[in-house]
C-alpha atoms as a PDB file:
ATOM      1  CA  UNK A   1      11.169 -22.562  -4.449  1.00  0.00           C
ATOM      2  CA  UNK A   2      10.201 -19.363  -2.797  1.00  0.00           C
ATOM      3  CA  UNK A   3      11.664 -16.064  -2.663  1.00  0.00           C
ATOM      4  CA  UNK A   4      11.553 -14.752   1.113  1.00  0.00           C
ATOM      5  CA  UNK A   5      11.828 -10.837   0.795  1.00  0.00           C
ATOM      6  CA  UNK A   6      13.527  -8.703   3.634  1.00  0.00           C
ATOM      7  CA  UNK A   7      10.536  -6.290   3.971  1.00  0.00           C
ATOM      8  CA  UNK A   8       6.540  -5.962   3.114  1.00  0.00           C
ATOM      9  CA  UNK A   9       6.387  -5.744  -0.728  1.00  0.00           C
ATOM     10  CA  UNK A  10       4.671  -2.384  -1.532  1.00  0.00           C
ATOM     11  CA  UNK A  11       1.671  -2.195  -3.893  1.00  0.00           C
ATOM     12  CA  UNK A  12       0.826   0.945  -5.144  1.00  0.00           C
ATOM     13  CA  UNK A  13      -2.321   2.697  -7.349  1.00  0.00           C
ATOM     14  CA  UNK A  14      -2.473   5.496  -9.167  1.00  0.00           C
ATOM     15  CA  UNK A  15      -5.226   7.610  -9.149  1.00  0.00           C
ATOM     16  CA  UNK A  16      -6.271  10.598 -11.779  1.00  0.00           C
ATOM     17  CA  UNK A  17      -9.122  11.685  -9.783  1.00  0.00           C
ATOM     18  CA  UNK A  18      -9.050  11.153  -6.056  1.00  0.00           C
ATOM     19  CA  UNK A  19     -11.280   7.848  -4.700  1.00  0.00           C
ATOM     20  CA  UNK A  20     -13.954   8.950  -2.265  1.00  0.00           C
ATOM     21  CA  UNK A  21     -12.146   6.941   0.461  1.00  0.00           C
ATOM     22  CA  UNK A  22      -8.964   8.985   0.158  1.00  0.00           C
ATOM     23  CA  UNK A  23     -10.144  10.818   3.134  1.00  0.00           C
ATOM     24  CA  UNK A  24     -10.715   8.218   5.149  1.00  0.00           C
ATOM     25  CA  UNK A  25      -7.306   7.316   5.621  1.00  0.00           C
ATOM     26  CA  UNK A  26      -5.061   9.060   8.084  1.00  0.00           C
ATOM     27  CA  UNK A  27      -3.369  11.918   7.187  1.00  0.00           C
ATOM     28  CA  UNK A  28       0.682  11.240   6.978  1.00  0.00           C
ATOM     29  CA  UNK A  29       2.571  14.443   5.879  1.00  0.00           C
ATOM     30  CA  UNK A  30       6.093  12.602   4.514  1.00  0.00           C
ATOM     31  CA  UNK A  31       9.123  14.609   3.767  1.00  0.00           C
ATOM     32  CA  UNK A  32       9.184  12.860   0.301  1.00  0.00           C
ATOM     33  CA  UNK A  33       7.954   9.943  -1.457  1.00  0.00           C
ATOM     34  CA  UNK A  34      10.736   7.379  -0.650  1.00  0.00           C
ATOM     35  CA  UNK A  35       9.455   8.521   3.202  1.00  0.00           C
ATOM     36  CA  UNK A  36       6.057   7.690   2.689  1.00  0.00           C
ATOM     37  CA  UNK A  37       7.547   3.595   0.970  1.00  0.00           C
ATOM     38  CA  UNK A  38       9.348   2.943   4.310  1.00  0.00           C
ATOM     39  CA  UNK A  39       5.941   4.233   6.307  1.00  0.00           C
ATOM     40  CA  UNK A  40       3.625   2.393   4.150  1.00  0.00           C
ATOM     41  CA  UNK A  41       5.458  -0.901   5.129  1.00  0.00           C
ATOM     42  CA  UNK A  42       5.072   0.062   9.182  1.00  0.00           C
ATOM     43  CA  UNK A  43       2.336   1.973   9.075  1.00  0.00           C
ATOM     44  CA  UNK A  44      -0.130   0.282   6.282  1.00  0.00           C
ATOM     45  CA  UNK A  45      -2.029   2.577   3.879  1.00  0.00           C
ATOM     46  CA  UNK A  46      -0.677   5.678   3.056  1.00  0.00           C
ATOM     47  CA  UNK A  47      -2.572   8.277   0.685  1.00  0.00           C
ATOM     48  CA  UNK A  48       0.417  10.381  -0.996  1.00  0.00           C
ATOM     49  CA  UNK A  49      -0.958  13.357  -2.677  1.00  0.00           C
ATOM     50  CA  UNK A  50       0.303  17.001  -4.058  1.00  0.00           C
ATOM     51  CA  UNK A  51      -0.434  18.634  -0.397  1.00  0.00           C
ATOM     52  CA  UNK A  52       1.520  15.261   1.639  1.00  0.00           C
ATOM     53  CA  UNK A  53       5.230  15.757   0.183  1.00  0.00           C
ATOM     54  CA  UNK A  54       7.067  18.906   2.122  1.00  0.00           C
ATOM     55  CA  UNK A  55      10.675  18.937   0.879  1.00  0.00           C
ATOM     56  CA  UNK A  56      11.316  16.555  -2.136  1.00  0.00           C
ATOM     57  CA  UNK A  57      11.157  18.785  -5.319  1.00  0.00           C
ATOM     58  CA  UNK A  58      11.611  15.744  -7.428  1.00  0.00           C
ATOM     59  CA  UNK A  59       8.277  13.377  -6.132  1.00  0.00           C
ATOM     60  CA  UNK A  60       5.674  15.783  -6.730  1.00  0.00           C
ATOM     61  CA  UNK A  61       6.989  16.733 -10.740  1.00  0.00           C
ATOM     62  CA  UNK A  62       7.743  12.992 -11.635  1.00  0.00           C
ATOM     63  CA  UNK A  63       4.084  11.674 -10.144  1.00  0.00           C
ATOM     64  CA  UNK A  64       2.088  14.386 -11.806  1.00  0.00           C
ATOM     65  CA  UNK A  65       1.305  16.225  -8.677  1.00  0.00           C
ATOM     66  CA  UNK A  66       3.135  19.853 -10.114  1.00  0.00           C
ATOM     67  CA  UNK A  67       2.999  20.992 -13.973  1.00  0.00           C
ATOM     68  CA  UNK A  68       7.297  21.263 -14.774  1.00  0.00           C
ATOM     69  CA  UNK A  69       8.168  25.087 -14.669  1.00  0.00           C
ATOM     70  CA  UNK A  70      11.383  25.440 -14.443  1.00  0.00           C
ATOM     71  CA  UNK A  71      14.698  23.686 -16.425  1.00  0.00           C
ATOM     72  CA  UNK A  72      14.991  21.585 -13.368  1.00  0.00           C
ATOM     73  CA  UNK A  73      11.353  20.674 -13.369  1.00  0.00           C
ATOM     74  CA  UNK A  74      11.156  19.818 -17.260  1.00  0.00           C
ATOM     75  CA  UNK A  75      14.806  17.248 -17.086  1.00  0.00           C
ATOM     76  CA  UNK A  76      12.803  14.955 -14.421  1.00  0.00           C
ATOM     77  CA  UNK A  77      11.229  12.597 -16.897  1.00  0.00           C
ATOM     78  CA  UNK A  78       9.334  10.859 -17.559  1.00  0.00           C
ATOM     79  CA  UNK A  79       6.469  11.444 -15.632  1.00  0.00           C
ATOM     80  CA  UNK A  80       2.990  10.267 -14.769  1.00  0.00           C
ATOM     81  CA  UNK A  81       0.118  12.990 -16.454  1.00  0.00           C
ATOM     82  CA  UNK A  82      -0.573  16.134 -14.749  1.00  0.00           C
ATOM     83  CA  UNK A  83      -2.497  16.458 -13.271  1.00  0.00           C
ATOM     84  CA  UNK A  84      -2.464  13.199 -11.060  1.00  0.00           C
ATOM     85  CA  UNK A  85      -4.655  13.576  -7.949  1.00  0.00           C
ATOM     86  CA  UNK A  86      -2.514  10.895  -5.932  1.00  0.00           C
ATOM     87  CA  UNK A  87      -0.883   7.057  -5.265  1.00  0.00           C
ATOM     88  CA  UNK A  88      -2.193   4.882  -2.802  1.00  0.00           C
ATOM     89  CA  UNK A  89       0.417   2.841  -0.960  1.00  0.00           C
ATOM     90  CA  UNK A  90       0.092  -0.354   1.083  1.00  0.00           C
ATOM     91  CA  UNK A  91       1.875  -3.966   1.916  1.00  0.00           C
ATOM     92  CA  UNK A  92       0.137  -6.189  -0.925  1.00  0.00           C
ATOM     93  CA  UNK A  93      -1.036  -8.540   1.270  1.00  0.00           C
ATOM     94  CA  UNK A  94      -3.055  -5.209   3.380  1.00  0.00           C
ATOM     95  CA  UNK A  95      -4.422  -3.959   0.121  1.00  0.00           C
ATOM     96  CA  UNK A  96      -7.728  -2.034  -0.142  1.00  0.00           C
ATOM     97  CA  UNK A  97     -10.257  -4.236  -1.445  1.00  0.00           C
ATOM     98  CA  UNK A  98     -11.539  -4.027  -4.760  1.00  0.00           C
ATOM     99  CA  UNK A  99      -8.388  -1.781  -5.451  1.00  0.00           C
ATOM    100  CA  UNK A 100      -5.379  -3.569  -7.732  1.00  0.00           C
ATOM    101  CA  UNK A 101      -2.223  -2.029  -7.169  1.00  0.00           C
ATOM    102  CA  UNK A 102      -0.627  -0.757 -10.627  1.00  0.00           C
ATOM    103  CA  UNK A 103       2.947  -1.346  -9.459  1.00  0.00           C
ATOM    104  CA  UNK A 104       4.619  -3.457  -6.570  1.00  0.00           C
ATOM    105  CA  UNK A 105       7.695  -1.863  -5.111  1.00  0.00           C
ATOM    106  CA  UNK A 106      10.347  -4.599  -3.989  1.00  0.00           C
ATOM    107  CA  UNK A 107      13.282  -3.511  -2.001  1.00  0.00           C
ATOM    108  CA  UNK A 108      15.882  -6.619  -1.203  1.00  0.00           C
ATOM    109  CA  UNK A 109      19.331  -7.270  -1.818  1.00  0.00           C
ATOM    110  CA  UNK A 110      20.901  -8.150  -5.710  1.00  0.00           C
ATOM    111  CA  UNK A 111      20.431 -11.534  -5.466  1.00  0.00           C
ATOM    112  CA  UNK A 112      16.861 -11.561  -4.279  1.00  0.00           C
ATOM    113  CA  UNK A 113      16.049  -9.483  -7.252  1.00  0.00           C
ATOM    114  CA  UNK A 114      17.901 -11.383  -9.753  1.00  0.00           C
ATOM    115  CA  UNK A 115      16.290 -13.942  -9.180  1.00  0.00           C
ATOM    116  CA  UNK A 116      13.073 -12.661  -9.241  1.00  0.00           C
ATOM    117  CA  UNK A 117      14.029 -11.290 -12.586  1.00  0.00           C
ATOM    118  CA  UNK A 118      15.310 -14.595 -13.930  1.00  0.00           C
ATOM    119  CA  UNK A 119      11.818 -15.838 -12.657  1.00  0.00           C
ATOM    120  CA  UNK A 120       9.980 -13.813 -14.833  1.00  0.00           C
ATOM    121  CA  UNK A 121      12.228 -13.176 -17.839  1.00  0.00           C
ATOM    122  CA  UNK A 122      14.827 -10.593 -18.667  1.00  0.00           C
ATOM    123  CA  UNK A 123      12.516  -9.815 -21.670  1.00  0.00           C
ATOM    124  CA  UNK A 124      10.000  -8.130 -19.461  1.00  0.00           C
ATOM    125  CA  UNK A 125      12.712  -5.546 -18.071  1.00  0.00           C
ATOM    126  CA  UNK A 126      12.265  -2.215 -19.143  1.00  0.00           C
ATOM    127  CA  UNK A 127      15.740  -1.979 -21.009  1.00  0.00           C
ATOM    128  CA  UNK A 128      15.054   1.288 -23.010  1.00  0.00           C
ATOM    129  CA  UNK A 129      15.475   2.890 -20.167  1.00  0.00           C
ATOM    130  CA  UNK A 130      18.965   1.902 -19.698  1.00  0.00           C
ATOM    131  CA  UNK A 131      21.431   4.304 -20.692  1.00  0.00           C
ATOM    132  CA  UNK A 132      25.149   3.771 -21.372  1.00  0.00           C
ATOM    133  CA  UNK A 133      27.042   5.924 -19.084  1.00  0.00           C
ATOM    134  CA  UNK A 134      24.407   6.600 -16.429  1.00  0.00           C
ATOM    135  CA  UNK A 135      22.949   4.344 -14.090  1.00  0.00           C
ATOM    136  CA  UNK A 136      20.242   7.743 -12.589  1.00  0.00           C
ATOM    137  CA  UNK A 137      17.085   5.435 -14.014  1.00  0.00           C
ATOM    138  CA  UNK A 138      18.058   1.799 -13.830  1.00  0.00           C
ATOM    139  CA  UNK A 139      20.714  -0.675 -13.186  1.00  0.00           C
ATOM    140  CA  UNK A 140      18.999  -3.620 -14.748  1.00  0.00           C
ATOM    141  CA  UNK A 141      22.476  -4.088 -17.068  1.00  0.00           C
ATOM    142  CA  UNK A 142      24.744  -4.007 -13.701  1.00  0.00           C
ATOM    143  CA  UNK A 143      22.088  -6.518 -12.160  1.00  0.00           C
ATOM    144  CA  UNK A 144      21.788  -8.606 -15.029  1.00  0.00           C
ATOM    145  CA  UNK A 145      25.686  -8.905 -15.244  1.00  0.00           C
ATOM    146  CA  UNK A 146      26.416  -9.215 -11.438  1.00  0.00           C
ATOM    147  CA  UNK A 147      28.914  -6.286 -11.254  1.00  0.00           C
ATOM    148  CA  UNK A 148      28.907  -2.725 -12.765  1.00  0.00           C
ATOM    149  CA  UNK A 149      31.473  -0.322 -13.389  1.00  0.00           C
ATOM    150  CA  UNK A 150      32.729   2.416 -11.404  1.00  0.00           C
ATOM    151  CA  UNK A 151      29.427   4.068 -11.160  1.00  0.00           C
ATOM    152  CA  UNK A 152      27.945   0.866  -9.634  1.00  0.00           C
ATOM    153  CA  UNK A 153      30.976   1.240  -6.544  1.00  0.00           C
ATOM    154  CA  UNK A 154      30.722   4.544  -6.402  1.00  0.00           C
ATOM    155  CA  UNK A 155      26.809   4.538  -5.938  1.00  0.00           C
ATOM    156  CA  UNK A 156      27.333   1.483  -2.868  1.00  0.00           C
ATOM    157  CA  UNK A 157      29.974   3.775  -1.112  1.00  0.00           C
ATOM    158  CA  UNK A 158      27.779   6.859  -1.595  1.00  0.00           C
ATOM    159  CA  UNK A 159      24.924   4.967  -0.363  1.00  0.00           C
ATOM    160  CA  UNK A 160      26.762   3.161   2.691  1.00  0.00           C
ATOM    161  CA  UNK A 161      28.287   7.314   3.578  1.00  0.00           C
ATOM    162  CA  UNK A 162      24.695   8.181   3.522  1.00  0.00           C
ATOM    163  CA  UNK A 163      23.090   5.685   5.742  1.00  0.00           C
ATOM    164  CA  UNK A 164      25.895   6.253   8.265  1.00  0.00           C
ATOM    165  CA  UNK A 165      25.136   9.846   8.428  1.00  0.00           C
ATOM    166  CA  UNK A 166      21.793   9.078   8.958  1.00  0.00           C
ATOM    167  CA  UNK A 167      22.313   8.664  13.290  1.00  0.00           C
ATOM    168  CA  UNK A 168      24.416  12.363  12.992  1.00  0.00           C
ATOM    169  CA  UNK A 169      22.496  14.577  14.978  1.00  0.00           C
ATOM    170  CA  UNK A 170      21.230  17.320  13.151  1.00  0.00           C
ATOM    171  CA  UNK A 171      22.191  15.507   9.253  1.00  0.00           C
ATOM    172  CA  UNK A 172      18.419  15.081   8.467  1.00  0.00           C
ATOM    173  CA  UNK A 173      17.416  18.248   9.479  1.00  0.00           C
ATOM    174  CA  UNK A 174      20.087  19.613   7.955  1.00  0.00           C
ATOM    175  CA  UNK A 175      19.136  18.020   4.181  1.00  0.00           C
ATOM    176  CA  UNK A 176      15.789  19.357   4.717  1.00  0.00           C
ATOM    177  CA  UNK A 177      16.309  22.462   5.153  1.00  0.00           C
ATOM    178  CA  UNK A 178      18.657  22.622   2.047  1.00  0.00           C
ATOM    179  CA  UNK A 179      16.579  20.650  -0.302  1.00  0.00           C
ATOM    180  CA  UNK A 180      13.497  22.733   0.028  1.00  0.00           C
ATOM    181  CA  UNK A 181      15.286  25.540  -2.043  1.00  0.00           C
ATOM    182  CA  UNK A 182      14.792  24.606  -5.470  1.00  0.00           C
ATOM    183  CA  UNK A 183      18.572  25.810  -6.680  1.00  0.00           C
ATOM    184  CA  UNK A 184      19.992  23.374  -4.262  1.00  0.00           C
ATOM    185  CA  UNK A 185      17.849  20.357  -5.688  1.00  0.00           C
ATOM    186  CA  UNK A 186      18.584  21.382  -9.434  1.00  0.00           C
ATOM    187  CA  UNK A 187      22.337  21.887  -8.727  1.00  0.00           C
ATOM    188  CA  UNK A 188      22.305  18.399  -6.940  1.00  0.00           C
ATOM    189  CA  UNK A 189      20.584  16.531  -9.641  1.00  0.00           C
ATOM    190  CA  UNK A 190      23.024  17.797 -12.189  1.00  0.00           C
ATOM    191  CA  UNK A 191      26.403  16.333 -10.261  1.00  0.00           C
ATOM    192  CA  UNK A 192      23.694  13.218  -9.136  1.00  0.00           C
ATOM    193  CA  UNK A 193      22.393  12.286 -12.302  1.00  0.00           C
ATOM    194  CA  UNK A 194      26.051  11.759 -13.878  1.00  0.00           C
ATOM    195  CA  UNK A 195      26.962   9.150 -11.227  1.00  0.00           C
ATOM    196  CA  UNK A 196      24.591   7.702  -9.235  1.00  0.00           C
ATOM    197  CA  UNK A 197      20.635   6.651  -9.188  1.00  0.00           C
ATOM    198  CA  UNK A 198      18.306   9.516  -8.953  1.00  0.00           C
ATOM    199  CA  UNK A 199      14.566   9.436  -7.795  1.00  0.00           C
ATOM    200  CA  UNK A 200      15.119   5.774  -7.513  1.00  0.00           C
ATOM    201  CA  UNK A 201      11.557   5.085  -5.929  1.00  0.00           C
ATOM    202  CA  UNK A 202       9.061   7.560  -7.121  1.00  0.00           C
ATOM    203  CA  UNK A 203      10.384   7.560 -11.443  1.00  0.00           C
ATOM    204  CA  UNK A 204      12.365   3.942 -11.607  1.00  0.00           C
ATOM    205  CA  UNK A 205      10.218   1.896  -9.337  1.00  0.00           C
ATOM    206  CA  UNK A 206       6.806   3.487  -9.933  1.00  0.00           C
ATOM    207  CA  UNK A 207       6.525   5.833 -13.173  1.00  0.00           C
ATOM    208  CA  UNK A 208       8.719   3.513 -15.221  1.00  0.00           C
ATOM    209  CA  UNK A 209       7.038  -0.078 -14.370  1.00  0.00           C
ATOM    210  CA  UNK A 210       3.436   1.966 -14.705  1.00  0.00           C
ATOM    211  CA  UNK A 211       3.815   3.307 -18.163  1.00  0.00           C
ATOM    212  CA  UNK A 212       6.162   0.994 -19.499  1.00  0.00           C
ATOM    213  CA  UNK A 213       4.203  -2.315 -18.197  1.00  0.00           C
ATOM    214  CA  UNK A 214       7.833  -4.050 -17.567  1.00  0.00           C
ATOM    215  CA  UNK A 215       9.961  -4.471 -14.629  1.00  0.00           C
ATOM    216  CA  UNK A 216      12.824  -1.864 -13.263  1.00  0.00           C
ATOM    217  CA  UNK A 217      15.615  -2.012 -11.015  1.00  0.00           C
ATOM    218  CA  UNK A 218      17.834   0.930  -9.275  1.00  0.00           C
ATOM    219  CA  UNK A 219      19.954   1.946  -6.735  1.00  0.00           C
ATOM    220  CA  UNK A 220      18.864   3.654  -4.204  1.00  0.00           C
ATOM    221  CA  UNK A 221      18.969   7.587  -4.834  1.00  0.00           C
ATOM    222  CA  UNK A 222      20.317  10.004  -2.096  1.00  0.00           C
ATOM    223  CA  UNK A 223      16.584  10.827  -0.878  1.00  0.00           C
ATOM    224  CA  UNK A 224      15.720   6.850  -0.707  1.00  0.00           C
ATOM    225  CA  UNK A 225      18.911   6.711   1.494  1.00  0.00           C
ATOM    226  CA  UNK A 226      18.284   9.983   3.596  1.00  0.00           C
ATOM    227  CA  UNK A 227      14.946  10.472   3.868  1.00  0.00           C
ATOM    228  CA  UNK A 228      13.581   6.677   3.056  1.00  0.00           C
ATOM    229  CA  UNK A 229      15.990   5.203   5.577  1.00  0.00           C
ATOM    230  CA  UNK A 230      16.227   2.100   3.141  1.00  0.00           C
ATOM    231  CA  UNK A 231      19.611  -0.143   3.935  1.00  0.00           C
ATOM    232  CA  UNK A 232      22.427   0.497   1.733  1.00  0.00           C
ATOM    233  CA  UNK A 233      23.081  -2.823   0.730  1.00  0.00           C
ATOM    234  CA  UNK A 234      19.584  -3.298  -1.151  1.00  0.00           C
ATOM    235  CA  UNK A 235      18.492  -2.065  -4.548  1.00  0.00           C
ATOM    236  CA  UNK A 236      14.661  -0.831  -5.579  1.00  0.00           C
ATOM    237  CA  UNK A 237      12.293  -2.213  -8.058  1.00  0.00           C
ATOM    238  CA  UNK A 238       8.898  -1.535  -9.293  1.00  0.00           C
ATOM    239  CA  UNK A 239       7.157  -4.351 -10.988  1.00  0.00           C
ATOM    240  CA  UNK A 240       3.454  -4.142 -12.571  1.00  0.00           C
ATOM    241  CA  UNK A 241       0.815  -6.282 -11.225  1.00  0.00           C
ATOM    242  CA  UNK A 242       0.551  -8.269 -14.374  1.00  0.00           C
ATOM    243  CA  UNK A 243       4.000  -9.558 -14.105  1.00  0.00           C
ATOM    244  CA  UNK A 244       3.948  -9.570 -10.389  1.00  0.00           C
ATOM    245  CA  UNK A 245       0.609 -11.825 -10.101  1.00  0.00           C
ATOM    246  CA  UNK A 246       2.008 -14.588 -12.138  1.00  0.00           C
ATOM    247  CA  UNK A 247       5.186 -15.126  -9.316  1.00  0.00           C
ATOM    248  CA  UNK A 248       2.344 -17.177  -6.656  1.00  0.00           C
ATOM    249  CA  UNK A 249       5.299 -17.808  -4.428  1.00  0.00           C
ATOM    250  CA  UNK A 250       6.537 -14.161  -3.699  1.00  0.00           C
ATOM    251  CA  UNK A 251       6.562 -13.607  -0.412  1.00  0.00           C
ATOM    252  CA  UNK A 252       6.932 -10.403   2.282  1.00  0.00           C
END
């Protein structure tokens, strides 16, 4: 039976050292990397690098594109190597040729995704990266178990404030010009990181699927809501090509 997704499944690459066809592709200055998802799903390819990301102070740590520096800096983990010279994003089925995406990023509702995880096997979800109280890296446990705990509520009401916010005049600008000071975005991750999902695209749906070679899924983090304009009633996941390839009747 097949799995019809809400939106264009994401593939994306890593890249140590930049491709010689990196500048060949449009420059797209995104306000973070949960931006430059939604825009690779419109838009098509989308080179994210360390000189693309102009707010988010948690993107360009987590992908490698900064060395950490500060106590802020070195508590985002983990992390892809720095340095890392960028991520290519595109739909899978507008992929560069010859290029294999490490990592798809799926964004759909809890039942889409539970599925998809039932599909493969709950033994290829990255469960050491569950942790007891906190859901700031995965909710595989409150997806697995179709409910969650107060966290779990509190993240869907947080989430569902956000997205309404989003049509305020002025809230976006407003966000950006707070989270490019770096004291704001450590004092937020502190109260965020208790409670809700944090960097829910770039570190649970890309870093931890990449280095971990098993399947993630998380809420949507207040960036992914904000800045990503994702809905509030779906989740994120990351899922690495070798698991993804095997699922023939995933669809976008």
């Amino acid at each position: 039976m097949t799995i019809k997704l809400p939106l264009p499944p994401i593939g994306a690459k890593v890249f140590a050292t930049a491709p010689a066809w990196a500048g060949e592709i449009e420059p797209r200055p995104q306000v973070s990397f949960c931006e430059a998802v939604s825009a690779a799903a419109t838009h098509g390819e989308i080179w994210v690098a360390p000189n693309t990301l102009s707010t988010c102070h948690w993107s360009p740590i987590v992908l490698g594109f900064e060395k950490p520096q500060t106590a802020f800096q070195t508590s985002l983990e983990p992390t892809l190597p720095y340095p890392t010279a960028g991520v290519l994003l595109a739909p899978v089925d507008r992929f560069r040729a010859g290029v294999t995406p490490d990592v798809v990023i799926v964004r759909a509702g809890a039942e889409t995704l539970r599925e998809m995880a039932e599909r493969v096997g709950w033994e290829h979800a990255a469960w050491e990266h569950v942790e007891e109280k906190r859901i700031a890296k995965s909710a595989l446990r409150e997806l697995h178990d179709a409910g969650g705990g107060w966290r779990t509520t509190f993240s869907r009401v947080f989430n569902r404030s956000l997205a309404a916010l989003e049509k305020a005049p002025g809230w976006k600008p407003l966000t950006l010009f707070v989270f490019k000071n770096r004291r704001a975005s450590g004092a937020f991750e502190e109260f965020i990181k208790r409670a809700l999902a944090s960097m829910s695209l770039c570190r649970n749906s890309l870093v931890i699927p990449c280095q971990t070679g098993k399947f993630n899924v998380s809420n949507f983090c207040a960036g992914g809501m904000t800045w990503g304009g994702n809905y509030p009633f779906h989740m994120t996941s990351g899922w690495p090509w070798a698991l993804w390839k095997k699922q023939a009747d995933w669809t976008g």
